[in-house]
Structures are given as C-alpha cells and as structure tokens.
Protein backbone atom coordinates (compact mmCIF):
# COMPACT_ATOMS: atom_id res chain seq x y z
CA UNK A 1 36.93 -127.20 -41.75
CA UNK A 2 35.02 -130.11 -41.86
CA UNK A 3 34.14 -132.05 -38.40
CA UNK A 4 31.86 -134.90 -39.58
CA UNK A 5 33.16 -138.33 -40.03
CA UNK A 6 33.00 -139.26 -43.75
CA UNK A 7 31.40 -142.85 -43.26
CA UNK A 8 28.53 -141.65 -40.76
CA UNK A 9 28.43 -138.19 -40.68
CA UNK A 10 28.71 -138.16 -36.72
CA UNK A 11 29.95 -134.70 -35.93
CA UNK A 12 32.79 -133.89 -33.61
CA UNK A 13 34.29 -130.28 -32.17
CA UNK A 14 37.89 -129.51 -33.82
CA UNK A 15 39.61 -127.23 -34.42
CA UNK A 16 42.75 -126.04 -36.66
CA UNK A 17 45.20 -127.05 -33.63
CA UNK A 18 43.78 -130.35 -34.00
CA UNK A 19 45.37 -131.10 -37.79
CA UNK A 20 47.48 -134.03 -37.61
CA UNK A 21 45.65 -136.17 -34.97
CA UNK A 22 43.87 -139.49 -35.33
CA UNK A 23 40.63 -140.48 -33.84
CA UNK A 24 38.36 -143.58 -33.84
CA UNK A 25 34.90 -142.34 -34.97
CA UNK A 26 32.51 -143.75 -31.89
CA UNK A 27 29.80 -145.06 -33.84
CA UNK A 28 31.33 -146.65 -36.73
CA UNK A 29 34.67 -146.99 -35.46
CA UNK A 30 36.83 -145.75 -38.63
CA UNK A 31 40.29 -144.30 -38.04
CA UNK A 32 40.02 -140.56 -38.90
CA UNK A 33 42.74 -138.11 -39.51
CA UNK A 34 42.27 -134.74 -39.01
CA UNK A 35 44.01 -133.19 -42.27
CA UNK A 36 43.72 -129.26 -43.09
CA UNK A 37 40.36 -130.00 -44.90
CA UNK A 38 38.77 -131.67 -41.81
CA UNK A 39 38.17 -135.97 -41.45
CA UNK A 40 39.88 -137.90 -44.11
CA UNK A 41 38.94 -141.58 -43.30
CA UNK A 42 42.30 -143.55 -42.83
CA UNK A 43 42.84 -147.61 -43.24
CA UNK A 44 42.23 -149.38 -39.79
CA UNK A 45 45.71 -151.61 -40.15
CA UNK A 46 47.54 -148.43 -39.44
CA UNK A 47 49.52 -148.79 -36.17
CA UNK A 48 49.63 -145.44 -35.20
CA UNK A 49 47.93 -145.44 -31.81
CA UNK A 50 44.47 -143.56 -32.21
CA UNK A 51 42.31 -141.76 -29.64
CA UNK A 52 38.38 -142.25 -29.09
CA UNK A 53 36.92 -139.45 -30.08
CA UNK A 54 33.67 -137.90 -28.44
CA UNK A 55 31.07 -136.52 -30.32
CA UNK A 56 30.34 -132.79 -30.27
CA UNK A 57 27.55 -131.40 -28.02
CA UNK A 58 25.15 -129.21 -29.86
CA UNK A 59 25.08 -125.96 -28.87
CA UNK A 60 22.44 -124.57 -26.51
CA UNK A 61 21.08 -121.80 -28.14
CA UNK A 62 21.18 -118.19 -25.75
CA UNK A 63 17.74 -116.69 -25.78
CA UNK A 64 18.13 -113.35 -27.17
CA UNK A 65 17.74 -110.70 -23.93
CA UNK A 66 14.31 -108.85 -24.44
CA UNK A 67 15.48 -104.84 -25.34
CA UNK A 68 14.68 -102.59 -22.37
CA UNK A 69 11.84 -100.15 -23.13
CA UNK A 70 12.94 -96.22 -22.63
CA UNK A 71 12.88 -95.18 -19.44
CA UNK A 72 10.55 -92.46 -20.51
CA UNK A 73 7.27 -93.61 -22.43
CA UNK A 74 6.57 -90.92 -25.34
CA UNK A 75 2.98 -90.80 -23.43
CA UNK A 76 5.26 -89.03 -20.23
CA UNK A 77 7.69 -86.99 -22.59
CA UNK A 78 4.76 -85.39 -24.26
CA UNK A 79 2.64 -84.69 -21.17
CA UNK A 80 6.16 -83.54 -19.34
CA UNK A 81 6.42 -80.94 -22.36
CA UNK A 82 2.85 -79.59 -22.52
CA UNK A 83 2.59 -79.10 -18.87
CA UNK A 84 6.16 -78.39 -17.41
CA UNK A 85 6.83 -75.09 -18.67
CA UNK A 86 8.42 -71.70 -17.21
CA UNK A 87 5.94 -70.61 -15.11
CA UNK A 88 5.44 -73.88 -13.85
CA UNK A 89 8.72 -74.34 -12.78
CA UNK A 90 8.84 -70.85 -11.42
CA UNK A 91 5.87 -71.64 -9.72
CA UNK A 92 7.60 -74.92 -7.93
CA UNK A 93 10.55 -72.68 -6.81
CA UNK A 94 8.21 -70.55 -4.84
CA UNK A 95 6.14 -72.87 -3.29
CA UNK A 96 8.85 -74.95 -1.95
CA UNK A 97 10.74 -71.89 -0.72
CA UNK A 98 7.59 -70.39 0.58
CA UNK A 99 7.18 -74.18 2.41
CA UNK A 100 10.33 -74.42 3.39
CA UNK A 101 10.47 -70.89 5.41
CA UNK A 102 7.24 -71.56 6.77
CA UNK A 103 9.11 -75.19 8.06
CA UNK A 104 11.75 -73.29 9.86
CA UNK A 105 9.90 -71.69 12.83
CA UNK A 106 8.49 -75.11 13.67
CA UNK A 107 11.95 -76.97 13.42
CA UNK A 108 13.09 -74.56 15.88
CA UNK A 109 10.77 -74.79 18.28
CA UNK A 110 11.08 -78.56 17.90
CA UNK A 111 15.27 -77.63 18.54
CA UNK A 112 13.76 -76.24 21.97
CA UNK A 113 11.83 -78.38 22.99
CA UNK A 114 13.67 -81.64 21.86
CA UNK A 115 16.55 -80.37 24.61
CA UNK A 116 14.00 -79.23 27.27
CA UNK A 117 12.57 -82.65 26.90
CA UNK A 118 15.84 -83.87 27.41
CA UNK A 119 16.93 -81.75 30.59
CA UNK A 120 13.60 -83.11 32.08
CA UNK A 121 14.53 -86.99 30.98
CA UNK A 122 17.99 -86.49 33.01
CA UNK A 123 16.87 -84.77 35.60
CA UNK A 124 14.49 -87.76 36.45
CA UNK A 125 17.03 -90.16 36.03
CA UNK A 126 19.21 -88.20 38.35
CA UNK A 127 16.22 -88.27 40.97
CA UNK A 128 15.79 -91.78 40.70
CA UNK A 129 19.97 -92.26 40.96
CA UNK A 130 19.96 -89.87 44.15
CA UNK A 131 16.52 -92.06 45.69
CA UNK A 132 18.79 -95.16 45.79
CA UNK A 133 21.80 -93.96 47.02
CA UNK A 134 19.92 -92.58 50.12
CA UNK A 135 17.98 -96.27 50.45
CA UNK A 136 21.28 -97.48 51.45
CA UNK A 137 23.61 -95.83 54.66
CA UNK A 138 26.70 -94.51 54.26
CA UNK A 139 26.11 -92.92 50.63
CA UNK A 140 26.47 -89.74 51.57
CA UNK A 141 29.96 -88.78 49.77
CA UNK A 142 28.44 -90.24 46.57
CA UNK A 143 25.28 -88.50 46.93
CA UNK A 144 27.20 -84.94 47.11
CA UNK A 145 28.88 -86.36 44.10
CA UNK A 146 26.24 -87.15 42.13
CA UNK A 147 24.11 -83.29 43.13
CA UNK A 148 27.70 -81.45 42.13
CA UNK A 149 27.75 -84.02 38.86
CA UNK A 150 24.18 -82.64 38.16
CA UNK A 151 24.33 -79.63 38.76
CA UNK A 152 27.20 -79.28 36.34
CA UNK A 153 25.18 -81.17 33.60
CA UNK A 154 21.41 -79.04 34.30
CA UNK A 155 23.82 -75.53 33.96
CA UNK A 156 25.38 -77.75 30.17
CA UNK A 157 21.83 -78.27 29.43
CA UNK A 158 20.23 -75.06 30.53
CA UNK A 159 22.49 -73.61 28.56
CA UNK A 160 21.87 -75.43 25.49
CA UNK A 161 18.22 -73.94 25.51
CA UNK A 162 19.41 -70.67 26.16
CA UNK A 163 21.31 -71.04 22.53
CA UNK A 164 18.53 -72.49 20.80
CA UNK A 165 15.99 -69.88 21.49
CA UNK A 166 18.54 -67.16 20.46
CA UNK A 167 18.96 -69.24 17.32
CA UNK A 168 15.40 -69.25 16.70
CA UNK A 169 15.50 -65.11 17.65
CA UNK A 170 18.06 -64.47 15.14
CA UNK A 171 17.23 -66.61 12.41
CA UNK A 172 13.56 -65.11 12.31
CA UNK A 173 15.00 -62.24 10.35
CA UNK A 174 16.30 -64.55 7.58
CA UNK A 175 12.96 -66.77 7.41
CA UNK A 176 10.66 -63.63 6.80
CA UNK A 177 13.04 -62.63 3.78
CA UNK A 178 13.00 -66.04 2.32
CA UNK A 179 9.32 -66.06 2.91
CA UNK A 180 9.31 -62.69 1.24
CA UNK A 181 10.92 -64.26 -2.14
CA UNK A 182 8.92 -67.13 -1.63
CA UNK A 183 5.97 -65.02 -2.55
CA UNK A 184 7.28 -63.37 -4.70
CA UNK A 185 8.29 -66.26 -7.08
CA UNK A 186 4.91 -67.81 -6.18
CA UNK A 187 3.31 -64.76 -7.71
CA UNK A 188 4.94 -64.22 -10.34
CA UNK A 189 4.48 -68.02 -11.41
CA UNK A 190 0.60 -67.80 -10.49
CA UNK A 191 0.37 -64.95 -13.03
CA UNK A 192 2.54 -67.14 -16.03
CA UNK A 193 0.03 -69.69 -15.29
CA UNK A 194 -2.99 -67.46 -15.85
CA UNK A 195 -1.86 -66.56 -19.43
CA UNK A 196 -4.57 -66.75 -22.26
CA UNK A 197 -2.39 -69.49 -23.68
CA UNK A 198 -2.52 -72.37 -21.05
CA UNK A 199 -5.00 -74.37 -20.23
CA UNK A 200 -8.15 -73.69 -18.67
CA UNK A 201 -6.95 -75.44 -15.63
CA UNK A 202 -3.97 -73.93 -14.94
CA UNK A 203 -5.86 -70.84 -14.76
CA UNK A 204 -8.15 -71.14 -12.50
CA UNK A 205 -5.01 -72.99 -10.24
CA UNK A 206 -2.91 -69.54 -10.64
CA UNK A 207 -6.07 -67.56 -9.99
CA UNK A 208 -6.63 -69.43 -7.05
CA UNK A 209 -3.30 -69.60 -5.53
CA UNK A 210 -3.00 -65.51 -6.04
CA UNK A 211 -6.55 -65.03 -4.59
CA UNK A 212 -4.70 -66.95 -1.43
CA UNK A 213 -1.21 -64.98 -1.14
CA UNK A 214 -2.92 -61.89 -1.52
CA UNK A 215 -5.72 -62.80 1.90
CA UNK A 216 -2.57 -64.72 3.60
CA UNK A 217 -0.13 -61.34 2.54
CA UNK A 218 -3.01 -59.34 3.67
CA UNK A 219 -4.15 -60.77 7.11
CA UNK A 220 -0.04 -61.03 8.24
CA UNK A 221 0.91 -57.86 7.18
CA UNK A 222 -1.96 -55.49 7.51
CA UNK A 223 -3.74 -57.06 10.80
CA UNK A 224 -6.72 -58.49 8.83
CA UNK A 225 -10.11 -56.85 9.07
CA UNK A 226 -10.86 -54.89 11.43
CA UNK A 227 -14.33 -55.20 13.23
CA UNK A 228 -16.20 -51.38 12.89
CA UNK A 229 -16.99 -49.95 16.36
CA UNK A 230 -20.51 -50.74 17.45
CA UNK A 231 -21.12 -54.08 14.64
C-alpha cells in the first residue's frame, strides 16, 4: 500500500485498517482518502469531515547485536586436546585424592582444637560472670546457679572433645586406605606420562613425581635410612 501523499510525497504510517478514512495532508493540505491502493487525492469541497494527519516517523534503525565469540577459542580446544589426555586425568584423580587424605588429619585436629578453644572461651566468660556476682552481696544463690549451670555445660563440652578425638582415632584407618589409592592412581598416571609418545616435559614431570612417591612411600613405610652403628 501506498502511504505518500500524491501532491507532495509527504509520507504517513497506515495501514490496511485504515481504508476508508480521510486525512488532510499537513504540508500541502489536500484531502486524502485512504482507498485499498493507498492516498488517492480527493476534491477539497467535499464535506465529509477530515482528520489532520501526522506524518510518519522514520524508523530508528536497531544496531545489529555483535555475535558472541565461542566460549572456547580453537587456540584452548587444541591445547585442551594435546595435553589433557588419560594419564593426565588419571594423574589429577590421584593427586587430589592423595591431597585430600593428607587434608583429613589436619581438619581433625582443627575439629579438636576448634572445641577446646571453645571450652576455654566459656570457661572465661563464666569466670568473669562468677567475678561480678561476688562484687555485689547477697549473690550467693545465683552464684551456686551459675557453678551448677557450668558445670553442666564444661561436662557438654568435655564431652564434645572426647568424640572428636575418637573421630579422628577411627577415621585414621579410612585416610591411610584412601592415601593408599591415592598413590596408587598417582603412579600409575606418573608412568602414562613417561611414555615415549608425550612430550619431553611431561616426562621428566612423571619421572619426577615417581622419584617423590617412591622416597615419601619409602621414608613412611620402611622408617627411612637408617644411620650404620659407629658413622
């Protein structure tokens, strides 16, 4: 359909719905009707009662959106491909289990000491609770309250460490089998890394982390080296 006026070529918006109205062209002020076709310019004595039209805003054009790049650049997916590879991965799976096992010792002494830390924080504040009750005179009832409240709360706590160290005991057995795999898997990674076919790089890493295991296996197991009577 056509939307400029015939006379001056002023464009306005329309559209089909529109067929059948009458409008005043703005700028040269000819009656238009809006037939099927678009503007057909009409005679001005008509007294059909006409409606000033408005001319059409152009169209701000959208700037197109920039495409997104691949979250992975070729340059990563090929160096991800040459250097990930079965051992490697093996070789992560051991290590972290070998870290993680080693971990576990220390975050239960932390356990034990995090609530001894805390039976000494309460027991201060229970000192310091106790010290003003006796600046003032007749306290004495909620003095004996506050020792029988405490000593409730020190046997909780005491308690609480008692558990934790038995944890500790009884989960040693577990951490020196998952260390046990640990090495395993690091081994047997360290040795896919050393094949003729990598690079020179990630043999001397696998030779190196072996050479380790085996002194660390070694030294826990076996006592170390011994010093010879007499040297």
């Amino acid at each position: 359909m056509k939307n400029t006026c015939p006379e001056c070529n002023t464009v306005y918006a329309v559209t089909p719905k529109d067929v059948g109205r009458r409008i005043v062209c703005k700028k040269c002020g000819v009656v238009l009707v809006i037939g099927p076709d678009g503007f057909e310019v009409e005679s001005a004595e008509s007294d059909v009662v006409v409606e000033e039209a408005k001319p059409s805003e152009p169209e701000t054009p959208q700037k197109p959106r920039a495409p997104r790049g691949p979250l992975i650049t070729p340059r990563v997916r090929d160096w991800a491909v040459k250097s990930i590879d079965v051992p490697t991965v093996v070789f992560g799976i051991g290590a972290f289990l070998v870290l993680a096992m080693m971990f576990m010792p220390l975050i239960g002494k932390a356990k034990v000491e995090r609530r001894t830390g805390l039976l000494q924080e309460e027991q201060f504040d229970h000192e310091l609770d106790v010290k003003k009750l006796r600046e003032k005179p007749g306290n004495d009832d909620k003095i004996k309250t506050a020792e029988e409240t405490w000593a409730k709360r020190r046997e909780n706590l005491n308690a609480e460490i008692k558990y934790a160290e038995f944890g500790n005991a009884s989960s040693a057995y577990s951490d020196r089998y998952g260390l046990l795999f640990g090495f395993v898997i690091l081994m047997v990674g360290s040795l896919g890394m050393m094949r003729a076919e990598t690079g020179l790089v990630k043999r001397i890493f696998g030779a190196s982390v072996l050479g380790i295991e085996m002194l660390l296996v070694f030294n826990n197991l076996l006592g170390g080296c011994t010093r010879l009577p007499g040297v």
